[in-house]
PDB file of N, CA and C in Angstrom:
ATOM      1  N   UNK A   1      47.157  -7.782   5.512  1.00  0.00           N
ATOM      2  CA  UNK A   1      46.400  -8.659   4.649  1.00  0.00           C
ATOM      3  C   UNK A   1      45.542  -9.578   5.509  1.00  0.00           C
ATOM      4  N   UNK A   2      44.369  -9.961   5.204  1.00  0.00           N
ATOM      5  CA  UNK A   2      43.425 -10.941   5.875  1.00  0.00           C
ATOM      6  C   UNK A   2      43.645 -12.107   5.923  1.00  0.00           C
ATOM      7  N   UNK A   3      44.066 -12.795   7.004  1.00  0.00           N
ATOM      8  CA  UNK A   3      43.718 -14.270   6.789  1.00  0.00           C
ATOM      9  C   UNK A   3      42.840 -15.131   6.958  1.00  0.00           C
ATOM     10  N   UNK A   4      42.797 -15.099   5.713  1.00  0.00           N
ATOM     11  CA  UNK A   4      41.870 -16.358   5.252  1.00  0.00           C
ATOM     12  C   UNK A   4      41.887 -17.633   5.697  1.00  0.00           C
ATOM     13  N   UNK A   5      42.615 -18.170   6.587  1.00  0.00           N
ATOM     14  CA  UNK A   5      42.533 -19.972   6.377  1.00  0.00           C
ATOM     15  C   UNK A   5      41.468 -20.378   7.607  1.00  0.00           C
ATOM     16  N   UNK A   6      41.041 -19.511   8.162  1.00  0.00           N
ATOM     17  CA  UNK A   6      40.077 -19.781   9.103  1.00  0.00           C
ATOM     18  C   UNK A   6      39.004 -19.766   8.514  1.00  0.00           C
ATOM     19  N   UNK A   7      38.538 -19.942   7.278  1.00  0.00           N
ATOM     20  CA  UNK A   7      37.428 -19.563   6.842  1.00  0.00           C
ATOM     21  C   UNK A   7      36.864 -20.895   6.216  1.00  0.00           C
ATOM     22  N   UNK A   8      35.392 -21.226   6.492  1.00  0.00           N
ATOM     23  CA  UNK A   8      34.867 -22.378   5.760  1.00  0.00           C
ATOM     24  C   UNK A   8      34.847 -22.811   4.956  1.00  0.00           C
ATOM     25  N   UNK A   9      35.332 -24.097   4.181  1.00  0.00           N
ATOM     26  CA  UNK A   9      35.626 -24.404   2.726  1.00  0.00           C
ATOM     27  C   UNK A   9      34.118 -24.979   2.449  1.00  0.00           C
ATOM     28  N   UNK A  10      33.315 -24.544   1.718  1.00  0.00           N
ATOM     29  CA  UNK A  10      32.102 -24.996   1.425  1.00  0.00           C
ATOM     30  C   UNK A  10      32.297 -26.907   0.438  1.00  0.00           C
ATOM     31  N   UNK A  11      33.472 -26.930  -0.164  1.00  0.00           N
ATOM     32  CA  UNK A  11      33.284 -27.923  -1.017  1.00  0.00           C
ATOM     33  C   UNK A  11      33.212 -27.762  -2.300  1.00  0.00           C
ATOM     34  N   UNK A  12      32.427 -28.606  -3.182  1.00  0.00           N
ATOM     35  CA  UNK A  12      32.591 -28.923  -4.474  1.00  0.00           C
ATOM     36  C   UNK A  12      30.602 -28.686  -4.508  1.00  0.00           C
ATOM     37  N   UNK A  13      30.758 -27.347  -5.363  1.00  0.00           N
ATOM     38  CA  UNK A  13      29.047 -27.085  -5.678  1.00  0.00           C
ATOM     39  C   UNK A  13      28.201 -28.549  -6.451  1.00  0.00           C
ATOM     40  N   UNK A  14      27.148 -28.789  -6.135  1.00  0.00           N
ATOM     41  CA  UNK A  14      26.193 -29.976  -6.712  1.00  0.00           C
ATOM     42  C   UNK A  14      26.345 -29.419  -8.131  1.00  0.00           C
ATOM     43  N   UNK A  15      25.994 -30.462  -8.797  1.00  0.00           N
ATOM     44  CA  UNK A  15      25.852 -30.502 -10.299  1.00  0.00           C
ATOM     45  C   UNK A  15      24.371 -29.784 -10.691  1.00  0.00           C
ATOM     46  N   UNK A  16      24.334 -29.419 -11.924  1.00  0.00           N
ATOM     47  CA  UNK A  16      23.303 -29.318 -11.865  1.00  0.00           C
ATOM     48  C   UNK A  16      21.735 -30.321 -11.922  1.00  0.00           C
ATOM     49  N   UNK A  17      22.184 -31.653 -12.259  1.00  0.00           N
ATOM     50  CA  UNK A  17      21.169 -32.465 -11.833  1.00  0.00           C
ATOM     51  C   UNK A  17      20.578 -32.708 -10.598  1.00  0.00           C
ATOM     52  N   UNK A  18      21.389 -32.158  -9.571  1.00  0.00           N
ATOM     53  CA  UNK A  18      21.212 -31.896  -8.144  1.00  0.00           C
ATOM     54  C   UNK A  18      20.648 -31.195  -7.758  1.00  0.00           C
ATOM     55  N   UNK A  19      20.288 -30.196  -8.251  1.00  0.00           N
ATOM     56  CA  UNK A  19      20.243 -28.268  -8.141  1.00  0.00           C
ATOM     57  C   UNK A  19      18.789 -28.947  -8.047  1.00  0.00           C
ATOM     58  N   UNK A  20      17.527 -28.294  -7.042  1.00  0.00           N
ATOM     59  CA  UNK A  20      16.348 -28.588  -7.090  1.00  0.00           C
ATOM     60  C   UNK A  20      15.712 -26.800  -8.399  1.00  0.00           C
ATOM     61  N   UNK A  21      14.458 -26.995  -9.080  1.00  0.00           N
ATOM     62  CA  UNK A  21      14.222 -26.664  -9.831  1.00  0.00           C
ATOM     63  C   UNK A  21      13.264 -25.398 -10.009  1.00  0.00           C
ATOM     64  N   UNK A  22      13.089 -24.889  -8.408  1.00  0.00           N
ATOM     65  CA  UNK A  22      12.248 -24.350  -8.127  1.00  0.00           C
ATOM     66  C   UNK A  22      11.965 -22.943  -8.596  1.00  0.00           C
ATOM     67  N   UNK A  23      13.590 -22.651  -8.822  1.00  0.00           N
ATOM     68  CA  UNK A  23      13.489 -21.154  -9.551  1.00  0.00           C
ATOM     69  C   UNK A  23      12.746 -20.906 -11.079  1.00  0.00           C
ATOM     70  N   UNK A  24      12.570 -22.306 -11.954  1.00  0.00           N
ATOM     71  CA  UNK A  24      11.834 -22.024 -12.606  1.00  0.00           C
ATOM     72  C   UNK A  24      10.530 -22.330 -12.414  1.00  0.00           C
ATOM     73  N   UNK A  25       9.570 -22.662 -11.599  1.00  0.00           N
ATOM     74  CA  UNK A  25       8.451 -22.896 -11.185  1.00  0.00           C
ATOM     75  C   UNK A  25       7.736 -21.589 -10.911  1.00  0.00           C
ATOM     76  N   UNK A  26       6.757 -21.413 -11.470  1.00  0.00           N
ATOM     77  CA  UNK A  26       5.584 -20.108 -11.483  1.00  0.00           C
ATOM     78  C   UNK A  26       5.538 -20.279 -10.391  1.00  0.00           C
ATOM     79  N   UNK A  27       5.280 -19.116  -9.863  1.00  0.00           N
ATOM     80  CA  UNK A  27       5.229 -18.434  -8.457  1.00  0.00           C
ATOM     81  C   UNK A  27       3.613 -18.122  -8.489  1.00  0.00           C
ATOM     82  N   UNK A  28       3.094 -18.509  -7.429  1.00  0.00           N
ATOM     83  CA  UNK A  28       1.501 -18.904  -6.816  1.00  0.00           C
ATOM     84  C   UNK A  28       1.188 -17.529  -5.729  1.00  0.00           C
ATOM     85  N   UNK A  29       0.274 -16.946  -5.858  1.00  0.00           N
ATOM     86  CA  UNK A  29      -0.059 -15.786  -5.323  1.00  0.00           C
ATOM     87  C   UNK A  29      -0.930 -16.058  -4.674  1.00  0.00           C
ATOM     88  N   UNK A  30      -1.244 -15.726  -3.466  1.00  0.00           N
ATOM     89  CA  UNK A  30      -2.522 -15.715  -2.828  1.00  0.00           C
ATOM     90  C   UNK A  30      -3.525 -14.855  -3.177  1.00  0.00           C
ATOM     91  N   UNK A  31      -4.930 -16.180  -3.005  1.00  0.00           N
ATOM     92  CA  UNK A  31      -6.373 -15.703  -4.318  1.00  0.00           C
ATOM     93  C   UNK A  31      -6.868 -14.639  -2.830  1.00  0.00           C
ATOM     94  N   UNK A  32      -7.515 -13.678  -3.597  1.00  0.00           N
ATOM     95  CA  UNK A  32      -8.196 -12.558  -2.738  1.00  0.00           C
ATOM     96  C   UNK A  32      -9.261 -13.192  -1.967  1.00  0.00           C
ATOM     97  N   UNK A  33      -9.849 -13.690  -1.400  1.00  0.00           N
ATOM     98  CA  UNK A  33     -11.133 -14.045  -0.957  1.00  0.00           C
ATOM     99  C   UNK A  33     -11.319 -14.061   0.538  1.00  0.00           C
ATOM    100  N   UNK A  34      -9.878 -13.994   0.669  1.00  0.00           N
ATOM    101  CA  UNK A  34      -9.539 -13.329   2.218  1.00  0.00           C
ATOM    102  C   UNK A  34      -9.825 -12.265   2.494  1.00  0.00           C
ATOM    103  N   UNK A  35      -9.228 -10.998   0.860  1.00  0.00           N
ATOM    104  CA  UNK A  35      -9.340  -9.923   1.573  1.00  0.00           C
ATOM    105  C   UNK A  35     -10.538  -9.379   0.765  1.00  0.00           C
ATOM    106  N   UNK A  36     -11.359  -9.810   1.027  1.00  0.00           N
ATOM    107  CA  UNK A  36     -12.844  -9.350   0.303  1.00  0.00           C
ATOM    108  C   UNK A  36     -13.178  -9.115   2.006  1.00  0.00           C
ATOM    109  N   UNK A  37     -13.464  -9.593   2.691  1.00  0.00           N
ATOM    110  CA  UNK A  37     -14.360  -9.237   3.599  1.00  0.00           C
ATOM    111  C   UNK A  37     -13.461  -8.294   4.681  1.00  0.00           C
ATOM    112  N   UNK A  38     -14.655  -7.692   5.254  1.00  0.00           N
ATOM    113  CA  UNK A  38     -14.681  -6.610   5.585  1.00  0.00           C
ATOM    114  C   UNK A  38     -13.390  -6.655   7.060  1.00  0.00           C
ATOM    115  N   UNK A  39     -13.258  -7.738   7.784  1.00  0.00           N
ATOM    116  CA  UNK A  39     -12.124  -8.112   9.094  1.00  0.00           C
ATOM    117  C   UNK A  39     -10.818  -7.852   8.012  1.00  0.00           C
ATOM    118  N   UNK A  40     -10.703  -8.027   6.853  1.00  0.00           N
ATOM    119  CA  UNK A  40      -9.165  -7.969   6.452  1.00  0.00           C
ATOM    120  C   UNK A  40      -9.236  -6.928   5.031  1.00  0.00           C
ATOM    121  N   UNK A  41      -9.819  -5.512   5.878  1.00  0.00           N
ATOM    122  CA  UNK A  41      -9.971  -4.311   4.886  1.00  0.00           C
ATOM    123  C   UNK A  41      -8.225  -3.796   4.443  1.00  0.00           C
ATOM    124  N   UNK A  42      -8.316  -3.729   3.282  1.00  0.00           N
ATOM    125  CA  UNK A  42      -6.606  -3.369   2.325  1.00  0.00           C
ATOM    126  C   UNK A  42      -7.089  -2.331   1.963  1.00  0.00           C
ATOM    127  N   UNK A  43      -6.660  -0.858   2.339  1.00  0.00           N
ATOM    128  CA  UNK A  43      -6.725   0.182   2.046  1.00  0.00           C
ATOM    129  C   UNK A  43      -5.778   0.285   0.229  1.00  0.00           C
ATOM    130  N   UNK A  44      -6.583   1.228   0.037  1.00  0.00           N
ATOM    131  CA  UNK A  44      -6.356   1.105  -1.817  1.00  0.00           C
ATOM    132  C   UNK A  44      -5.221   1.888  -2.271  1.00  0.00           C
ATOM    133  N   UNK A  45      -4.542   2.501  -2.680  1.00  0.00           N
ATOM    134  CA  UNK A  45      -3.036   2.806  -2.660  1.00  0.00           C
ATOM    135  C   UNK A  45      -3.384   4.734  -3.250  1.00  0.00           C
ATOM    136  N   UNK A  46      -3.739   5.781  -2.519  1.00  0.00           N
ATOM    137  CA  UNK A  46      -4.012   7.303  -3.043  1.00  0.00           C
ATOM    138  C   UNK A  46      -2.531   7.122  -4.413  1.00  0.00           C
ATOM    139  N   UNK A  47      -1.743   7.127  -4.151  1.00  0.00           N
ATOM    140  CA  UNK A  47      -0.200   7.052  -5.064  1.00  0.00           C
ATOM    141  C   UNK A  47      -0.798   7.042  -6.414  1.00  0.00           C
ATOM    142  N   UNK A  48      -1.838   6.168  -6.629  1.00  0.00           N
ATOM    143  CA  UNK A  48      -2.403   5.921  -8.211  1.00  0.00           C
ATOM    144  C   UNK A  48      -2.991   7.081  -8.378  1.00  0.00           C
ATOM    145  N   UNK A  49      -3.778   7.687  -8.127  1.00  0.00           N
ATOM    146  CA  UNK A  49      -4.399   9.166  -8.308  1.00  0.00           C
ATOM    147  C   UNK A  49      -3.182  10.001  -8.692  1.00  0.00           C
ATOM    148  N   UNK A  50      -3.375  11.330  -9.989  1.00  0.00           N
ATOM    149  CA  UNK A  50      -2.570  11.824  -9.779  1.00  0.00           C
ATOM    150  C   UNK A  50      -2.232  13.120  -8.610  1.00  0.00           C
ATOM    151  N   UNK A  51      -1.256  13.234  -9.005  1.00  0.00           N
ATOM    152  CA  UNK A  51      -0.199  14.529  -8.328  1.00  0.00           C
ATOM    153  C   UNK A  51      -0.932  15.948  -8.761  1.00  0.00           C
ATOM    154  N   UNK A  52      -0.666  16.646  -7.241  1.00  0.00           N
ATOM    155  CA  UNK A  52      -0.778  17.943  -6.984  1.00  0.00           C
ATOM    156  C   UNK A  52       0.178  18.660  -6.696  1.00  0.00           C
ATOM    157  N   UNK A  53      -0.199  20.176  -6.224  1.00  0.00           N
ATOM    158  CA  UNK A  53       1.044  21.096  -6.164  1.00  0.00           C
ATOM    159  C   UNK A  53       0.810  21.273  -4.552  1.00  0.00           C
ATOM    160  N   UNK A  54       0.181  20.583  -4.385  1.00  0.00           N
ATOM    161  CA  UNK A  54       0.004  20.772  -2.751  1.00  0.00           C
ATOM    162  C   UNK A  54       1.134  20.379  -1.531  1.00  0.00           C
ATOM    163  N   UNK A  55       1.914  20.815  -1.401  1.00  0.00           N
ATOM    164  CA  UNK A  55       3.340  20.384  -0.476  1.00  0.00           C
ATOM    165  C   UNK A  55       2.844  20.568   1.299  1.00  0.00           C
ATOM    166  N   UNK A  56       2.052  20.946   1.769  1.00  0.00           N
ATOM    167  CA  UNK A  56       2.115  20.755   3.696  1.00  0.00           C
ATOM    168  C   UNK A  56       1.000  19.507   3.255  1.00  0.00           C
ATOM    169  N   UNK A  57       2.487  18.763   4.541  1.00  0.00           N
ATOM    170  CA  UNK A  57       1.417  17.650   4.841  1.00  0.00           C
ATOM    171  C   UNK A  57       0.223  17.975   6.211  1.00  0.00           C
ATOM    172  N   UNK A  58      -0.700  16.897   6.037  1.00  0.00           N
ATOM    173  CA  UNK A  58      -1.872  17.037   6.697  1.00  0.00           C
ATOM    174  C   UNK A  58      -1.887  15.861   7.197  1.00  0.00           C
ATOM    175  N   UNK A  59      -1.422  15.073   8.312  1.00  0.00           N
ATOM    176  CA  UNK A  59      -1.723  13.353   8.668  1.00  0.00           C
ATOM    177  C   UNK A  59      -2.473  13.576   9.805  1.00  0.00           C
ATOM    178  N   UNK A  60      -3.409  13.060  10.277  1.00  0.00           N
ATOM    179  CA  UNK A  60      -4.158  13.145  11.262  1.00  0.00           C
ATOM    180  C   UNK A  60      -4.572  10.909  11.515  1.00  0.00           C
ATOM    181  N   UNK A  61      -5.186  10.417  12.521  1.00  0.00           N
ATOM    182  CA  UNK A  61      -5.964   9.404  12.743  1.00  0.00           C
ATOM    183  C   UNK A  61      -7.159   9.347  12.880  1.00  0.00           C
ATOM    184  N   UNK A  62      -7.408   8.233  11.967  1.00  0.00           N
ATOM    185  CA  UNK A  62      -9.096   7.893  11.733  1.00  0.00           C
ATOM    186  C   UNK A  62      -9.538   6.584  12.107  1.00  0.00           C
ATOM    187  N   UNK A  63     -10.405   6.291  12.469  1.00  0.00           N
ATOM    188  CA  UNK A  63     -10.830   4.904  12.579  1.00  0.00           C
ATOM    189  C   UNK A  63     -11.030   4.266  11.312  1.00  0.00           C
ATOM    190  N   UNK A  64     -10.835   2.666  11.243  1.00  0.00           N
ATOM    191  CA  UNK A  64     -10.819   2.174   9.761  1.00  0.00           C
ATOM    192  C   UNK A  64     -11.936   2.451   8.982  1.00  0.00           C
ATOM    193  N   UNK A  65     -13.378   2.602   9.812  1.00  0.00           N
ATOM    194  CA  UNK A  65     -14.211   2.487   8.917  1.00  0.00           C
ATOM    195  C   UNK A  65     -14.734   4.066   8.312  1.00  0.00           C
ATOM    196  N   UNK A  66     -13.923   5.242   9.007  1.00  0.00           N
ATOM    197  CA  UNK A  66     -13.779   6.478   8.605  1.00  0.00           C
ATOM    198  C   UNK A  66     -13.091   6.376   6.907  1.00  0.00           C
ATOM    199  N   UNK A  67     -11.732   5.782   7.382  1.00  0.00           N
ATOM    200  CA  UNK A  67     -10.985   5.660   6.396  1.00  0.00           C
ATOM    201  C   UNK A  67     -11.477   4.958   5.296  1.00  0.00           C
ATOM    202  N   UNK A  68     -12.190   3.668   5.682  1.00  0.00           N
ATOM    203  CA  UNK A  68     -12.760   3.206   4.402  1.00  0.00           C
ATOM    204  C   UNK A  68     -14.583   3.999   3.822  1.00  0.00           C
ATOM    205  N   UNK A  69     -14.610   4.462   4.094  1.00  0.00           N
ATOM    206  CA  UNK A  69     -16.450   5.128   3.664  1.00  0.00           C
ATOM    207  C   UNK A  69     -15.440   6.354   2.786  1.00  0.00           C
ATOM    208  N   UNK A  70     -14.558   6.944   3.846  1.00  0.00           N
ATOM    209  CA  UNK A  70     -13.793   8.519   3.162  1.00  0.00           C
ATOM    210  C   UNK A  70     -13.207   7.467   1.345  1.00  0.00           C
ATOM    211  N   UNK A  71     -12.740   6.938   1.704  1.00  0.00           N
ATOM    212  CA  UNK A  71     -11.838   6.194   0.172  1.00  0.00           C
ATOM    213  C   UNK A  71     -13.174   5.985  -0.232  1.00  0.00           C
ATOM    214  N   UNK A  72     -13.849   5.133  -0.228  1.00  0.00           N
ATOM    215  CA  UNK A  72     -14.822   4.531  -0.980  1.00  0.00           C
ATOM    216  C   UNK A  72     -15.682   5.977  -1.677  1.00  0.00           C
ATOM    217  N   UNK A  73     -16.005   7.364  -1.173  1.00  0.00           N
ATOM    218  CA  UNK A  73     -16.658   8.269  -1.358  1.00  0.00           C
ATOM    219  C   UNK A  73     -15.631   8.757  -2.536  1.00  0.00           C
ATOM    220  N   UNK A  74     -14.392   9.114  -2.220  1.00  0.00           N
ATOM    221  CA  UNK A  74     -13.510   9.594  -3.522  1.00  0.00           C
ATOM    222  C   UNK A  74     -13.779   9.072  -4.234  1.00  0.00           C
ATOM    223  N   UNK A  75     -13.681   7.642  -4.538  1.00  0.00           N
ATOM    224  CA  UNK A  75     -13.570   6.741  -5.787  1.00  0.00           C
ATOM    225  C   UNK A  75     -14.679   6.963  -6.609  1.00  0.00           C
ATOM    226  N   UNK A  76     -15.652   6.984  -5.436  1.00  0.00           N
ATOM    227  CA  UNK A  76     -17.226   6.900  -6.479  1.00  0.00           C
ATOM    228  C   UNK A  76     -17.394   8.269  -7.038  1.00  0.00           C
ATOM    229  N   UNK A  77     -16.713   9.273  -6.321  1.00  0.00           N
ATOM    230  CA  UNK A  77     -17.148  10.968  -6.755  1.00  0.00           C
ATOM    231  C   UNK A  77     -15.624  10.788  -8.366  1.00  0.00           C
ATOM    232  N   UNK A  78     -14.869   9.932  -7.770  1.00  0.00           N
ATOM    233  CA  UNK A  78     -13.325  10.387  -8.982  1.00  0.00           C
ATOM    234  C   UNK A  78     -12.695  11.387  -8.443  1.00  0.00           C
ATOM    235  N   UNK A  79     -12.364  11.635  -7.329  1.00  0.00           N
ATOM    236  CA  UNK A  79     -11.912  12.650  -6.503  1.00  0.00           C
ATOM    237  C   UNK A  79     -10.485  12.252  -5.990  1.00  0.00           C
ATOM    238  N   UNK A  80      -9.534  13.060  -5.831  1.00  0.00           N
ATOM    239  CA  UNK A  80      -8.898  12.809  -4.689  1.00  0.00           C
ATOM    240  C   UNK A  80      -9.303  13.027  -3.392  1.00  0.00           C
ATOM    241  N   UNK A  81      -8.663  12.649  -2.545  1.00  0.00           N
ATOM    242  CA  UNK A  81      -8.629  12.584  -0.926  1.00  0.00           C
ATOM    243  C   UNK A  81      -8.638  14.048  -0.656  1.00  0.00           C
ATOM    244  N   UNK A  82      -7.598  14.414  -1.365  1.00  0.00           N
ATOM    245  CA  UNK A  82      -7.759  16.054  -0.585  1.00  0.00           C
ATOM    246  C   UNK A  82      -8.678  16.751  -1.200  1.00  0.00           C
ATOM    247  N   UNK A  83      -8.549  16.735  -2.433  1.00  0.00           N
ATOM    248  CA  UNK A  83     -10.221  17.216  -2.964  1.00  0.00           C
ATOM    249  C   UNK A  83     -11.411  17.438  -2.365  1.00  0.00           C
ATOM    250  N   UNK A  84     -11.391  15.689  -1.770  1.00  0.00           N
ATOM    251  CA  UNK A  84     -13.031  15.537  -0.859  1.00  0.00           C
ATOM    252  C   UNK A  84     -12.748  16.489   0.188  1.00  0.00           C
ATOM    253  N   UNK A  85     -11.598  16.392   0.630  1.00  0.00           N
ATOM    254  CA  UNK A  85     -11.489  17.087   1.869  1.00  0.00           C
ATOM    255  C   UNK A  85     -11.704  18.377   2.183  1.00  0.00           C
ATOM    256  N   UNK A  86     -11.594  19.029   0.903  1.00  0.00           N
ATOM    257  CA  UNK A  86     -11.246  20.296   0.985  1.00  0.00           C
ATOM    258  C   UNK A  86     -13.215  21.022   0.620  1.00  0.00           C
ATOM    259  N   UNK A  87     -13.567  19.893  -0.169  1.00  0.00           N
ATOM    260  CA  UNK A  87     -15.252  20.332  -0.086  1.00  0.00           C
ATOM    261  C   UNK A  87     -15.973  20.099   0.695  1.00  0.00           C
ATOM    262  N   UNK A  88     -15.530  19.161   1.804  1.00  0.00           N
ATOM    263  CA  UNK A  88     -16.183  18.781   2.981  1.00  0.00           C
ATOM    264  C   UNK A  88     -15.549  19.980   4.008  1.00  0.00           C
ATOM    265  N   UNK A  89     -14.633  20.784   3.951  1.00  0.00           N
ATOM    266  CA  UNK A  89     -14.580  21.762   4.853  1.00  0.00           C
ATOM    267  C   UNK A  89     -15.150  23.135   4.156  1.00  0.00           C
ATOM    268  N   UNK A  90     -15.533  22.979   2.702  1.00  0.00           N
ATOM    269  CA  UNK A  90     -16.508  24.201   2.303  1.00  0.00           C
ATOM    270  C   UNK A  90     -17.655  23.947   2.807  1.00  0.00           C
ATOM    271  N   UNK A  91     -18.400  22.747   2.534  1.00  0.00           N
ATOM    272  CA  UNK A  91     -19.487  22.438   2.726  1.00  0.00           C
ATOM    273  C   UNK A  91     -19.810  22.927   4.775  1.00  0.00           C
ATOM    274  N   UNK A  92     -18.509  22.717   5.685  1.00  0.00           N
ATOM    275  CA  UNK A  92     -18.668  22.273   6.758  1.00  0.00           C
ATOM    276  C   UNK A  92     -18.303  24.187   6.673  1.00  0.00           C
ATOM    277  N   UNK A  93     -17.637  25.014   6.591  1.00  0.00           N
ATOM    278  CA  UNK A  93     -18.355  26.293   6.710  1.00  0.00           C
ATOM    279  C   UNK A  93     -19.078  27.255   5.942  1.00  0.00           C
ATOM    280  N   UNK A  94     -19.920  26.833   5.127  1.00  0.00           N
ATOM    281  CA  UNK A  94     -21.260  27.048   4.635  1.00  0.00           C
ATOM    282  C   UNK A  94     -22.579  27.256   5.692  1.00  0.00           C
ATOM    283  N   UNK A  95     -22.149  25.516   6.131  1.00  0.00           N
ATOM    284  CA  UNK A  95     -23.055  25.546   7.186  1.00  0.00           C
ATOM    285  C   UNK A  95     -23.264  25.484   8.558  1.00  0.00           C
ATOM    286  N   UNK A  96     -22.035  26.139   8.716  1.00  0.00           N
ATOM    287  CA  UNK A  96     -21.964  27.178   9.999  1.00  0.00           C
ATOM    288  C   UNK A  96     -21.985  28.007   9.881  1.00  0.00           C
ATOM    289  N   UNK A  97     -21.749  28.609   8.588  1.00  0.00           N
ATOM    290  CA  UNK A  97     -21.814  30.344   8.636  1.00  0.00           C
ATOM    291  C   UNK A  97     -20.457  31.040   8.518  1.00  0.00           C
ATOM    292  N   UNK A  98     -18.918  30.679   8.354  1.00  0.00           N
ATOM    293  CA  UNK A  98     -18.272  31.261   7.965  1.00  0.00           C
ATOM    294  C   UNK A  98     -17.415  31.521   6.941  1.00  0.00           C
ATOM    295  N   UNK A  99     -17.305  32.705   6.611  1.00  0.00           N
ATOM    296  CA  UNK A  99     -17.055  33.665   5.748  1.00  0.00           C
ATOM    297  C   UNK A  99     -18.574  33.518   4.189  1.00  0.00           C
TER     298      UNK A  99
END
């Protein structure tokens, strides 16, 4: 069995007139105006787009402003990511010439 008597007696809990009140106080969010400009770019969440049957992943690295022109181009076409992707590698052998 454990003994317990080594263990800290906290006391007699504050009342609740004591209790500070903060848990009911609205919770304050930070206003965007930070992340409007372009030094504190927030990539937009693909997750909201729906689902495909597409299972191999593809992760590669891009520079941010790859990443942000590539997002910004889906959104405006209504595309997914792999979508674009997949017409930018038709488009990219078209015009090279294969198949």
């Amino acid at each position: 069995m454990a003994n317990l008597s080594k263990l800290k007696r906290l006391g007699v809990p504050p009342s609740p007139e004591e209790v500070t009140t903060n848990l009911k106080s609205p919770e304050i969010a930070p206003s965007n105006k930070y992340y409007d400009n372009e030094k504190f770019y927030v990539r937009k969440d693909a997750r909201s787009m729906m689902k495909t049957n597409r299972t191999l992943t593809f992760a590669t690295r891009v520079s941010p402003q790859f990443d942000r022109e590539f997002r910004e181009i889906a959104e405006r076409e209504n595309v997914r990511l792999t979508v674009l992707l997949e017409l930018m590698l038709d488009v990219y052998k078209e015009k090279k010439g294969y198949e």
